[in-house]
PDB file of N, CA and C in Angstrom:
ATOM      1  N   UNK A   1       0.849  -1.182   0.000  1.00  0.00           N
ATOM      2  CA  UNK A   1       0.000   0.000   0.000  1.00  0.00           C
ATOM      3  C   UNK A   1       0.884   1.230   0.000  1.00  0.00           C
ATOM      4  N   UNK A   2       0.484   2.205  -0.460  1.00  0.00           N
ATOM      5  CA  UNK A   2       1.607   3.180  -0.885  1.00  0.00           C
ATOM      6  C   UNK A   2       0.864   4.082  -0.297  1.00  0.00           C
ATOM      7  N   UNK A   3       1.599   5.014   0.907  1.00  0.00           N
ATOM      8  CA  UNK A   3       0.346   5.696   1.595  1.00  0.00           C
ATOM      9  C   UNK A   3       0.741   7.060   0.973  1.00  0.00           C
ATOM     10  N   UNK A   4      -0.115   7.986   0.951  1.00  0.00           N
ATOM     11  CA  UNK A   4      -0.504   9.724   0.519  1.00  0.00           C
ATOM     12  C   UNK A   4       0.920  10.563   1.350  1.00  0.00           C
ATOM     13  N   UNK A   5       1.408  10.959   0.651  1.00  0.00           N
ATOM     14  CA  UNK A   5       2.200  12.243   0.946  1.00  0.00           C
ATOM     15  C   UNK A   5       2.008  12.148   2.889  1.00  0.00           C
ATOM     16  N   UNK A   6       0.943  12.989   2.840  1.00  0.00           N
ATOM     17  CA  UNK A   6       0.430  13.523   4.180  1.00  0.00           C
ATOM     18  C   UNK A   6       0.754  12.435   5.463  1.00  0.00           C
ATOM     19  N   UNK A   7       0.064  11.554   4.881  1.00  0.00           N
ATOM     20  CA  UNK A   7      -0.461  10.329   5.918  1.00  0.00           C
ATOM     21  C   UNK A   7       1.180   9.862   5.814  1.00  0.00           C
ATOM     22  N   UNK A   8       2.082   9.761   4.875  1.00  0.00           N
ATOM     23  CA  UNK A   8       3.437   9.203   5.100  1.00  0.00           C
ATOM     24  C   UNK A   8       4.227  10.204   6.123  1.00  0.00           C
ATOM     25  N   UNK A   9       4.215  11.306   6.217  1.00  0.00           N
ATOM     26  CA  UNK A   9       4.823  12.558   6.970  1.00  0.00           C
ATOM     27  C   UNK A   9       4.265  12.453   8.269  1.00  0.00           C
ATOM     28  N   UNK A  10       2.933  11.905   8.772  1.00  0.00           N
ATOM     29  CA  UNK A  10       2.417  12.047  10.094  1.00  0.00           C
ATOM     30  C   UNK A  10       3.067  10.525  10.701  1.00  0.00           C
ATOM     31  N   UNK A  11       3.130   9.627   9.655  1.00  0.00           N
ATOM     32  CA  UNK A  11       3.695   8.602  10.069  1.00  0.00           C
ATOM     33  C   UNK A  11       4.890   8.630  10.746  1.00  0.00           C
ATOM     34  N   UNK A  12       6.018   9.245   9.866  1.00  0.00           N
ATOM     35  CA  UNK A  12       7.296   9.017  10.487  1.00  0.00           C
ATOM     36  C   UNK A  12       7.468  10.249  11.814  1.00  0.00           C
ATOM     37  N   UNK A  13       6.575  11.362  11.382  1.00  0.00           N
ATOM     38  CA  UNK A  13       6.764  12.346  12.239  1.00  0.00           C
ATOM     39  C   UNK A  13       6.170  11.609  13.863  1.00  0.00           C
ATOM     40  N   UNK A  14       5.468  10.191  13.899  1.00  0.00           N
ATOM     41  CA  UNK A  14       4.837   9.496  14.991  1.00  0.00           C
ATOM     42  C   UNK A  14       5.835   8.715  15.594  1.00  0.00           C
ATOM     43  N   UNK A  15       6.677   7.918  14.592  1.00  0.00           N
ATOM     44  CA  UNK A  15       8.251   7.588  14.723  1.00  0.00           C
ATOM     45  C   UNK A  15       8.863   8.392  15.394  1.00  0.00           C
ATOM     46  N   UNK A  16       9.669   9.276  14.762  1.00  0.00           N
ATOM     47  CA  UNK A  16      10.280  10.206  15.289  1.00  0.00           C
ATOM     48  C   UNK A  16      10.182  10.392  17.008  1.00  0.00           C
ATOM     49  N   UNK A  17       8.582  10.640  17.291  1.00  0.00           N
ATOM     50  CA  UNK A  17       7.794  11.050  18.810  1.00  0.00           C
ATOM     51  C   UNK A  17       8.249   9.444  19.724  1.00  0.00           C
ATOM     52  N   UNK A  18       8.447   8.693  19.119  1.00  0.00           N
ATOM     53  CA  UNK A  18       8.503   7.418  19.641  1.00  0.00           C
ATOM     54  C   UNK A  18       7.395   6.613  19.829  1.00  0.00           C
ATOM     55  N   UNK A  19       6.704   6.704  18.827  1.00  0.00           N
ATOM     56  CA  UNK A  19       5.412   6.126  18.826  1.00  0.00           C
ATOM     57  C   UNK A  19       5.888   4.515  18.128  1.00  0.00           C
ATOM     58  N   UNK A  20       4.372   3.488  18.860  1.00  0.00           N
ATOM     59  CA  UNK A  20       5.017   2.104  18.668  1.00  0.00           C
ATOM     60  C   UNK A  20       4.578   1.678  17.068  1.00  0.00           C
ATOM     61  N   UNK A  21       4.151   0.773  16.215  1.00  0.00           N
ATOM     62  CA  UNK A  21       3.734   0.377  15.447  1.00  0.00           C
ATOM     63  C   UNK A  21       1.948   0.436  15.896  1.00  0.00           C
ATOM     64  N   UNK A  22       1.171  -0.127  16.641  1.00  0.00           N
ATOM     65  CA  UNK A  22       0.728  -0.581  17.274  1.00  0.00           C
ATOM     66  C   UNK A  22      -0.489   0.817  17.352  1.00  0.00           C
ATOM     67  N   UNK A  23       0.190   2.108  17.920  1.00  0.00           N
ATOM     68  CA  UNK A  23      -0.265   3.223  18.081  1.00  0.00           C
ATOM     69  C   UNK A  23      -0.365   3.576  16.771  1.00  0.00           C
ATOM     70  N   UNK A  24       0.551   3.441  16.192  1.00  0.00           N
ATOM     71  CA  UNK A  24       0.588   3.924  14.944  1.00  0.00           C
ATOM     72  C   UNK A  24      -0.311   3.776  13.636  1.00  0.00           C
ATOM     73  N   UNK A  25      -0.506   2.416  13.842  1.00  0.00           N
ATOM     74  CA  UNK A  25      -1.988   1.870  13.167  1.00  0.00           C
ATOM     75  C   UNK A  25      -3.066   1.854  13.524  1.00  0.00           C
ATOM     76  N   UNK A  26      -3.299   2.642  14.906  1.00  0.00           N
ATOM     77  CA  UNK A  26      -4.370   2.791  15.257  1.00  0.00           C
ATOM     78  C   UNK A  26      -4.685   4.427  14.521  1.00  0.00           C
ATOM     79  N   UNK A  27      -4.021   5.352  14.880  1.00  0.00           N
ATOM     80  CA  UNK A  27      -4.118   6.545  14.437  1.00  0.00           C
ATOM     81  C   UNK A  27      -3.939   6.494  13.031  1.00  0.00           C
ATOM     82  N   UNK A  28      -3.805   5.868  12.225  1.00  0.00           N
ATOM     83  CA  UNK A  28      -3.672   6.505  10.961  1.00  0.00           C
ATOM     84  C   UNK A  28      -4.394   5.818  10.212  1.00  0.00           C
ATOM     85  N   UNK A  29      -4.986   4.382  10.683  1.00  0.00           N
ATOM     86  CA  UNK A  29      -5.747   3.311   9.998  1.00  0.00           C
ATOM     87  C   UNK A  29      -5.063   2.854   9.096  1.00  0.00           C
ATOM     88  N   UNK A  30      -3.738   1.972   8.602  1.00  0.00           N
ATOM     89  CA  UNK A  30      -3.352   1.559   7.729  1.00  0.00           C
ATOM     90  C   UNK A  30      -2.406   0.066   8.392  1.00  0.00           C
ATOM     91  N   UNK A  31      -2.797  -0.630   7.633  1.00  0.00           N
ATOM     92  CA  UNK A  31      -1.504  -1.970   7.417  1.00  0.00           C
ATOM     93  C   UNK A  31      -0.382  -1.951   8.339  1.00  0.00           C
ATOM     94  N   UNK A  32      -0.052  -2.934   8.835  1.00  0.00           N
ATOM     95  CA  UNK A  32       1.183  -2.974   9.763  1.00  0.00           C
ATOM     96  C   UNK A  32       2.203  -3.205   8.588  1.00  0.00           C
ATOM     97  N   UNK A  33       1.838  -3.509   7.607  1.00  0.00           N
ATOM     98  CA  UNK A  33       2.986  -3.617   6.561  1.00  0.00           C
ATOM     99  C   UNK A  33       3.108  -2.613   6.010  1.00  0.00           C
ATOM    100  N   UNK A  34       2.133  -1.994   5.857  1.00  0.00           N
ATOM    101  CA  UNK A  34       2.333  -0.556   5.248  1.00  0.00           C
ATOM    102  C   UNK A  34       3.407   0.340   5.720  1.00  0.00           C
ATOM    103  N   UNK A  35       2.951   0.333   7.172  1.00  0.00           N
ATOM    104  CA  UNK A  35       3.833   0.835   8.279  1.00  0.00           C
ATOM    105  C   UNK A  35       5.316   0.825   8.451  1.00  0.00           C
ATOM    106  N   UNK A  36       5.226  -0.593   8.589  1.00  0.00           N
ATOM    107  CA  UNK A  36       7.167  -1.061   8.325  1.00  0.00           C
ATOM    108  C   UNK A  36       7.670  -0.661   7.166  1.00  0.00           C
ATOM    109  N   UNK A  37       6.881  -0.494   5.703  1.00  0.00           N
ATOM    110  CA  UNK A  37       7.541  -1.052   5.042  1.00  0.00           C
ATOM    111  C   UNK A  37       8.202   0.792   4.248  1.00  0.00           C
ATOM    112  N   UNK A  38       7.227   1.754   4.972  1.00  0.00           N
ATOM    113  CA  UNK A  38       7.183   3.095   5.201  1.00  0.00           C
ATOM    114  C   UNK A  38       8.536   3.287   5.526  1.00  0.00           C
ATOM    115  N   UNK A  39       8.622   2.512   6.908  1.00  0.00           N
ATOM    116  CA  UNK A  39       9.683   3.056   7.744  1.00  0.00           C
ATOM    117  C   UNK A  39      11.071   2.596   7.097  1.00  0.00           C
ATOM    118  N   UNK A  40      10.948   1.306   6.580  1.00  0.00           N
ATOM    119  CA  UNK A  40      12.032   0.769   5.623  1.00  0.00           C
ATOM    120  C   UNK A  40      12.602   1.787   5.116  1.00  0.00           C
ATOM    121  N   UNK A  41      11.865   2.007   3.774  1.00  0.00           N
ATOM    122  CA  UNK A  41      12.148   3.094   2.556  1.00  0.00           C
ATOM    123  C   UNK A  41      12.297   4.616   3.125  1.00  0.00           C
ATOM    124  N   UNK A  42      12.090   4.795   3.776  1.00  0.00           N
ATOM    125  CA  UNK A  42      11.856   6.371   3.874  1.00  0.00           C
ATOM    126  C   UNK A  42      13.257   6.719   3.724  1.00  0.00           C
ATOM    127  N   UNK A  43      14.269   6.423   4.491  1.00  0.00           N
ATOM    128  CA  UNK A  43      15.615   6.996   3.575  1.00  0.00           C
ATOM    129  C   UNK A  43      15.883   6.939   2.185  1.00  0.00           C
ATOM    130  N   UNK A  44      15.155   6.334   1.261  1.00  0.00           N
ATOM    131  CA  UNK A  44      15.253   5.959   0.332  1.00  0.00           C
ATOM    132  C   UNK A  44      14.367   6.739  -0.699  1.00  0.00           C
ATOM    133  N   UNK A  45      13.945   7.722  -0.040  1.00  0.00           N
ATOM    134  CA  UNK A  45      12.648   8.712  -0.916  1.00  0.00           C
ATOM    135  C   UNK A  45      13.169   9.925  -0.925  1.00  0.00           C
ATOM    136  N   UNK A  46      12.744  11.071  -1.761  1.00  0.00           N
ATOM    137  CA  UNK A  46      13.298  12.219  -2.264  1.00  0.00           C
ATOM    138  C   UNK A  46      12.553  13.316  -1.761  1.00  0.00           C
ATOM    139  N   UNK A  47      11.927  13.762  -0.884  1.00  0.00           N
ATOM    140  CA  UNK A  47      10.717  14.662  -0.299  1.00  0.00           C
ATOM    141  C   UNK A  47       9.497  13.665  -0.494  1.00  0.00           C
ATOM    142  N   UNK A  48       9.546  12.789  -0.318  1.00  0.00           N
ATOM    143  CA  UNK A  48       8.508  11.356  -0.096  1.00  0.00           C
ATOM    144  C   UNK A  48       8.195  11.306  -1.608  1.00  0.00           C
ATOM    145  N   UNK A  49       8.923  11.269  -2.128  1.00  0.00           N
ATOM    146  CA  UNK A  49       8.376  10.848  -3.534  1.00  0.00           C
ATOM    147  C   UNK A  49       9.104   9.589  -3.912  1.00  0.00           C
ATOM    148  N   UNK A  50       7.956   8.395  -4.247  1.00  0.00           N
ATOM    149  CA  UNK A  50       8.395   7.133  -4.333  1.00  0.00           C
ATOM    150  C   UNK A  50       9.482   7.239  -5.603  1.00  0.00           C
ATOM    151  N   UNK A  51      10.141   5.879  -5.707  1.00  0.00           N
ATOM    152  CA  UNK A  51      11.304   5.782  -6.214  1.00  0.00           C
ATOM    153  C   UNK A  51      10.625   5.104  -7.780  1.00  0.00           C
ATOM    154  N   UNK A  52      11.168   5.593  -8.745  1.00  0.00           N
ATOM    155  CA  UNK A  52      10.941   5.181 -10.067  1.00  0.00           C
ATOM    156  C   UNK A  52      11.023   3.891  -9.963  1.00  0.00           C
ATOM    157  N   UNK A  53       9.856   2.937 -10.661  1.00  0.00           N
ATOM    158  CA  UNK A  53       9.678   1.573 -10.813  1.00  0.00           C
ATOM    159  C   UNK A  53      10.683   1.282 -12.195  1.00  0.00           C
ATOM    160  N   UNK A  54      11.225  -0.049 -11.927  1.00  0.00           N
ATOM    161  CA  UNK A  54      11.729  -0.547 -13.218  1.00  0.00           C
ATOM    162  C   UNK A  54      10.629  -1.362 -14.183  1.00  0.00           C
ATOM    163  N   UNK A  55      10.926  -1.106 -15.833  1.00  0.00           N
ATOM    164  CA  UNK A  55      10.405  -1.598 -16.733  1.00  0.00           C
ATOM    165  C   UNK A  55      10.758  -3.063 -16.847  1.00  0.00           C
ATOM    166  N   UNK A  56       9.470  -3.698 -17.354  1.00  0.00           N
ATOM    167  CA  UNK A  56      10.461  -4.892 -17.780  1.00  0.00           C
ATOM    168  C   UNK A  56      11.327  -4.964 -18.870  1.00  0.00           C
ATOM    169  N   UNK A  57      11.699  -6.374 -19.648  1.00  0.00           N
ATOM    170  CA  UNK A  57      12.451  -6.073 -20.396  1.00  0.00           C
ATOM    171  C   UNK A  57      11.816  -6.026 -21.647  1.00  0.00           C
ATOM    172  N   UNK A  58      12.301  -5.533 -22.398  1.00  0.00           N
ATOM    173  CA  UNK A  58      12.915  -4.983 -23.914  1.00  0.00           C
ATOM    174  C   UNK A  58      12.036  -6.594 -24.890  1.00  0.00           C
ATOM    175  N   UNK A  59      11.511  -6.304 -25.594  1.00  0.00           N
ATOM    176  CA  UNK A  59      10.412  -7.592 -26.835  1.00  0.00           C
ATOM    177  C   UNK A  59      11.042  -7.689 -27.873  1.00  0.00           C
ATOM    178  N   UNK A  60      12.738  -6.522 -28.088  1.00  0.00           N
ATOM    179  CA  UNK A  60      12.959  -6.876 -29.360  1.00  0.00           C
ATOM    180  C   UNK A  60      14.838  -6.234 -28.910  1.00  0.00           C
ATOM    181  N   UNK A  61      15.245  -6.693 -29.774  1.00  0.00           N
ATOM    182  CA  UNK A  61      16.479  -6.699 -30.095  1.00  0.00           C
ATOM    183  C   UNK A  61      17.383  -5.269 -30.784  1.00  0.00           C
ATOM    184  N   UNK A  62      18.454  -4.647 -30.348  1.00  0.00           N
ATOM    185  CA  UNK A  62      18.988  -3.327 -31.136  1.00  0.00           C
ATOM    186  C   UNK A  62      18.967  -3.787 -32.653  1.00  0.00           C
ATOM    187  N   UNK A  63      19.260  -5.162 -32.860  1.00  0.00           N
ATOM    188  CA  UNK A  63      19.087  -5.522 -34.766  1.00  0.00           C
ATOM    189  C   UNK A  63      17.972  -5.632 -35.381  1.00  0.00           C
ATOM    190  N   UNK A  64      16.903  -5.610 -34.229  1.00  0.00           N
ATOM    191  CA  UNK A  64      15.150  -5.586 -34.508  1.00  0.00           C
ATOM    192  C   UNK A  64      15.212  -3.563 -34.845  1.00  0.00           C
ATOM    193  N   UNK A  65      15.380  -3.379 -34.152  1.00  0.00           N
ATOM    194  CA  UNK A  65      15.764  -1.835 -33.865  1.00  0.00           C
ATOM    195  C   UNK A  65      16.141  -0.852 -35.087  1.00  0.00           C
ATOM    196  N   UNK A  66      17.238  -1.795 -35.356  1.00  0.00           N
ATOM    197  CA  UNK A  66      18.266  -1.486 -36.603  1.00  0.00           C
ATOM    198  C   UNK A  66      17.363  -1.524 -38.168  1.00  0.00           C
ATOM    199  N   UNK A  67      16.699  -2.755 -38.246  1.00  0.00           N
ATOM    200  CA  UNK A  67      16.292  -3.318 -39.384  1.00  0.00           C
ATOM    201  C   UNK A  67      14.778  -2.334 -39.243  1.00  0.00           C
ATOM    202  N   UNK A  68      13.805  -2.271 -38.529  1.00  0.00           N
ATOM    203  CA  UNK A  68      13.254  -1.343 -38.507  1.00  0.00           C
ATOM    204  C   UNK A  68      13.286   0.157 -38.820  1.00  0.00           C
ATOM    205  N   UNK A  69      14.250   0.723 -38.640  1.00  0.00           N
ATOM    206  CA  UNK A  69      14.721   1.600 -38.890  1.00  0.00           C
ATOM    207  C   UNK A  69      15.221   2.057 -40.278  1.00  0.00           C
ATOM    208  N   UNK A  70      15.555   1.550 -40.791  1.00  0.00           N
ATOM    209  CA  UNK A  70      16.442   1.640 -42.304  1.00  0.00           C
ATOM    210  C   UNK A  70      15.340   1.131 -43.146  1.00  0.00           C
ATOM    211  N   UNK A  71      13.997   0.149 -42.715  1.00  0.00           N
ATOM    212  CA  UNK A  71      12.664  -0.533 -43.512  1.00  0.00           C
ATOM    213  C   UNK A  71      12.452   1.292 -43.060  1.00  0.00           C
ATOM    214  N   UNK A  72      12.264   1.318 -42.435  1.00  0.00           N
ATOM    215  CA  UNK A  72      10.873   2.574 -42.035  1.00  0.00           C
ATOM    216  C   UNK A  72      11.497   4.009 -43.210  1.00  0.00           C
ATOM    217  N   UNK A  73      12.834   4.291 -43.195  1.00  0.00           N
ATOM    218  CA  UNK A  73      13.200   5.346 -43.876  1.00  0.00           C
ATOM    219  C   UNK A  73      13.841   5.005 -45.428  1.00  0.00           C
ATOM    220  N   UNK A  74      13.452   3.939 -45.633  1.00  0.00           N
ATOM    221  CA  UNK A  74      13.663   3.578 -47.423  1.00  0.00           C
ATOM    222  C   UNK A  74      12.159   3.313 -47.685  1.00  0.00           C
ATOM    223  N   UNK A  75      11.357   2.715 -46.670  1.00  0.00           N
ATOM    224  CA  UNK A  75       9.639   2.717 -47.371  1.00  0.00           C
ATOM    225  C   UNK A  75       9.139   3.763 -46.368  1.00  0.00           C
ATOM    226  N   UNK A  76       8.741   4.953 -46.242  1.00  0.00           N
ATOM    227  CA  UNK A  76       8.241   5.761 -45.677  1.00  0.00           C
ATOM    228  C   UNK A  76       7.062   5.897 -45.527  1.00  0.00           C
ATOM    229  N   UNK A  77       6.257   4.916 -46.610  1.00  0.00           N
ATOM    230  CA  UNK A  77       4.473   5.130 -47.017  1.00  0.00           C
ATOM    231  C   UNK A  77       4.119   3.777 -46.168  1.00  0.00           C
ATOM    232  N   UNK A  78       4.585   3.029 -45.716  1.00  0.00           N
ATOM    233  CA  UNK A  78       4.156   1.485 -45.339  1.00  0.00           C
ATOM    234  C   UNK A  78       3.972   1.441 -43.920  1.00  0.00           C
ATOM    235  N   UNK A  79       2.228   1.132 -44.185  1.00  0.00           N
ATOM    236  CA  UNK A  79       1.589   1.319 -42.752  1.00  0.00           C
ATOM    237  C   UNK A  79       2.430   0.462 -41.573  1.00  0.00           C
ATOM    238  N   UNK A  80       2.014   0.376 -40.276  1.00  0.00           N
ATOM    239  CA  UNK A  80       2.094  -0.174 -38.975  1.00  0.00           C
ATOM    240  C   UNK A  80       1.614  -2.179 -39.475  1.00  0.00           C
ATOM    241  N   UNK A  81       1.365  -2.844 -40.000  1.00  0.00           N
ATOM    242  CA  UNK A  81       0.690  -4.116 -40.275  1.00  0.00           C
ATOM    243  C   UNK A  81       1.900  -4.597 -41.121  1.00  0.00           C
ATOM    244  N   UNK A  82       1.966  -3.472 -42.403  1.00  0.00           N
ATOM    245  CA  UNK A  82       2.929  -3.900 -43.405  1.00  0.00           C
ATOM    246  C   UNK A  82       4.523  -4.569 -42.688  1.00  0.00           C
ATOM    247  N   UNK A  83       4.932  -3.275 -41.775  1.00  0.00           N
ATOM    248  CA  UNK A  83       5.884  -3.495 -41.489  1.00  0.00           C
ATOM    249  C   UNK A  83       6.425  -4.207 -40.441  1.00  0.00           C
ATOM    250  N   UNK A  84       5.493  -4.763 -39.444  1.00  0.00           N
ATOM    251  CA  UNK A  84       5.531  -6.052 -38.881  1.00  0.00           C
ATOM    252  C   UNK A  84       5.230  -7.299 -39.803  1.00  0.00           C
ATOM    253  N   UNK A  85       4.658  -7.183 -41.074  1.00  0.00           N
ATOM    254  CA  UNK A  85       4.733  -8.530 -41.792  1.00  0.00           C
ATOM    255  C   UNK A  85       5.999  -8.116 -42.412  1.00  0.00           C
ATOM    256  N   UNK A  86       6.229  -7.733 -42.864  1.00  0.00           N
ATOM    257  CA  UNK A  86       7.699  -7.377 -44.004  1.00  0.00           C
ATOM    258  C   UNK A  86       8.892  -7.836 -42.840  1.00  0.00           C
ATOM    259  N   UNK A  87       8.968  -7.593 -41.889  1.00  0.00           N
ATOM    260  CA  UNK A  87      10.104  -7.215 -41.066  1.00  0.00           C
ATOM    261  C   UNK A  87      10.015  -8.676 -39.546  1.00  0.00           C
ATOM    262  N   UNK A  88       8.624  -9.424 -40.026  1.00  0.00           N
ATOM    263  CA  UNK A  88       8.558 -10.331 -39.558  1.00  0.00           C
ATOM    264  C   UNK A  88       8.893  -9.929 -37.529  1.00  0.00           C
ATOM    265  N   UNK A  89       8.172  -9.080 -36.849  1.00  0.00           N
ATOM    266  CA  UNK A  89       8.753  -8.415 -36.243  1.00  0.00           C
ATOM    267  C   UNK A  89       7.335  -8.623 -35.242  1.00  0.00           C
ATOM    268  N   UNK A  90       7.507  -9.305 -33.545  1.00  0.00           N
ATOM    269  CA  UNK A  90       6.723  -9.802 -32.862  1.00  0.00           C
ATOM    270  C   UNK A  90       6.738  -8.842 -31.894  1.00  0.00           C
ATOM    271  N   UNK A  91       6.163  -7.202 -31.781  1.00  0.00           N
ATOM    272  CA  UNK A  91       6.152  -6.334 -31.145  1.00  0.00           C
ATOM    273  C   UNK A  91       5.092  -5.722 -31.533  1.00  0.00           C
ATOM    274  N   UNK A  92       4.427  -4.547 -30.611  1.00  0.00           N
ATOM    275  CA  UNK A  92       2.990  -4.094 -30.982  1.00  0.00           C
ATOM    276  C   UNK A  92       3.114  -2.757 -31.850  1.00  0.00           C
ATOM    277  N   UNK A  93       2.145  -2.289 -31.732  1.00  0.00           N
ATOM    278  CA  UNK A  93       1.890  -0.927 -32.639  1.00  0.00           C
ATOM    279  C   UNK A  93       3.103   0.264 -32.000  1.00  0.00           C
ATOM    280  N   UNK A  94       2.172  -0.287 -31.073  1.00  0.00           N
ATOM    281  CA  UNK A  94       2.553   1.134 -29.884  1.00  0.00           C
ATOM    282  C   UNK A  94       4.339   1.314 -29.821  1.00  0.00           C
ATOM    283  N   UNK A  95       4.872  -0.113 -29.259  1.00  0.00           N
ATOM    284  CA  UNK A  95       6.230  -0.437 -29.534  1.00  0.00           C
ATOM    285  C   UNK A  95       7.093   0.094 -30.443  1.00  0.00           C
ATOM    286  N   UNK A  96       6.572  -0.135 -32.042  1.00  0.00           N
ATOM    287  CA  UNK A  96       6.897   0.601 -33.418  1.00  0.00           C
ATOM    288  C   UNK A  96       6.872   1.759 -33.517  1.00  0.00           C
ATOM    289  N   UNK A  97       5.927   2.256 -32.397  1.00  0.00           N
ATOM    290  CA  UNK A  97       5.924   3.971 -32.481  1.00  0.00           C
ATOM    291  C   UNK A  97       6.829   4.883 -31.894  1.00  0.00           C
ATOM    292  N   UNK A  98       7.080   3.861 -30.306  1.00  0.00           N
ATOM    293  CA  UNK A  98       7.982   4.483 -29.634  1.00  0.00           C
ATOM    294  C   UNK A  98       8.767   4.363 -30.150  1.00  0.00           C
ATOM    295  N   UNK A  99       9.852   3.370 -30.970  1.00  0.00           N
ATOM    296  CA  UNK A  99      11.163   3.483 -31.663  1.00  0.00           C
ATOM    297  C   UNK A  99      10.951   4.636 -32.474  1.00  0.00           C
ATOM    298  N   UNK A 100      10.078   4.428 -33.381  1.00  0.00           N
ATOM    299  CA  UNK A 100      10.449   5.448 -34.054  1.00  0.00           C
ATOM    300  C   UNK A 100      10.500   6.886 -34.115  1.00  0.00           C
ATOM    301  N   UNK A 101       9.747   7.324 -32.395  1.00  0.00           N
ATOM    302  CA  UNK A 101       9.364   8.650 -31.693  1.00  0.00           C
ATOM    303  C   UNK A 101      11.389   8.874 -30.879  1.00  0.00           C
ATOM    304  N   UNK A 102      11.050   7.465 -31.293  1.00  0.00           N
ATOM    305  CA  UNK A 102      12.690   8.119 -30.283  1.00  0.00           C
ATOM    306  C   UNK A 102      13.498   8.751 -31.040  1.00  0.00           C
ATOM    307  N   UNK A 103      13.576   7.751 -32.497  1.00  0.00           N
ATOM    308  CA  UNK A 103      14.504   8.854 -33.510  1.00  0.00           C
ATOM    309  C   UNK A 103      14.076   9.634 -34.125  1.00  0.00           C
ATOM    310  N   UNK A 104      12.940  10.271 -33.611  1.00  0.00           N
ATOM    311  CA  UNK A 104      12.500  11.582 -34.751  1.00  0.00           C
ATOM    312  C   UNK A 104      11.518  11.436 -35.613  1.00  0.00           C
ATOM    313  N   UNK A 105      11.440   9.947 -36.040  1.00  0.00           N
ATOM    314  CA  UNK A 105      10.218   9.742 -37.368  1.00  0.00           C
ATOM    315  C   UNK A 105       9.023  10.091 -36.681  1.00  0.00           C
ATOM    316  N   UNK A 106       8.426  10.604 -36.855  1.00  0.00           N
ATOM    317  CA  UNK A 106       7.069  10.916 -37.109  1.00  0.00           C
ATOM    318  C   UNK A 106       5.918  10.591 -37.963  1.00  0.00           C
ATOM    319  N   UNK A 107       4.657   9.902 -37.914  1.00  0.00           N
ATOM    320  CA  UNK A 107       3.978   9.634 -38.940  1.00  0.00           C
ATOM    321  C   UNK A 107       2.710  10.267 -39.145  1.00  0.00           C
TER     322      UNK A 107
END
């Protein structure tokens, strides 16, 4: 559970006072895991702002990347369908877009 700004600041500021777990979930109504897991991370936060999640990984390859790239700017007219059949290429629309938003193409 990822608690609100506010409710994370009254938390540790209850810490701080020497307040137990116990008290602590009584006053604020949340998870004893929540609680710990608050107190864990909190060195680990930037003005309580949670820490960037990692992506998973990557559906295609820099030579998927590559070959896309050099298809997309020698056929410039060839829809999103074409060029996953042409390029034989097991990634989504959206995927094809972001590559190619990264280098500039635009469609």
């Amino acid at each position: 559970m990822n608690l609100l700004y506010i409710k994370e600041a009254l938390l540790l500021a209850c810490s701080f006072k020497g307040a137990k777990i116990p008290e602590v979930k009584a006053t604020l109504n949340c998870s004893r895991g929540a609680i710990r897991s608050t107190f864990s991370l909190a060195h680990l936060r930037n003005n309580g702002v949670s820490q960037p999640r990692i992506g998973g990984p990557k559906c295609y390859t820099e030579a998927d990347e590559r070959l896309l790239l050099r298809h997309v700017r020698a056929n410039p007219k060839d829809n999103y369908p074409t060029l996953k059949k042409k390029l034989n290429l097991g990634m989504s629309k959206s995927m094809v877009d972001r590559i190619l938003k990264k280098y500039g193409i635009h469609n």
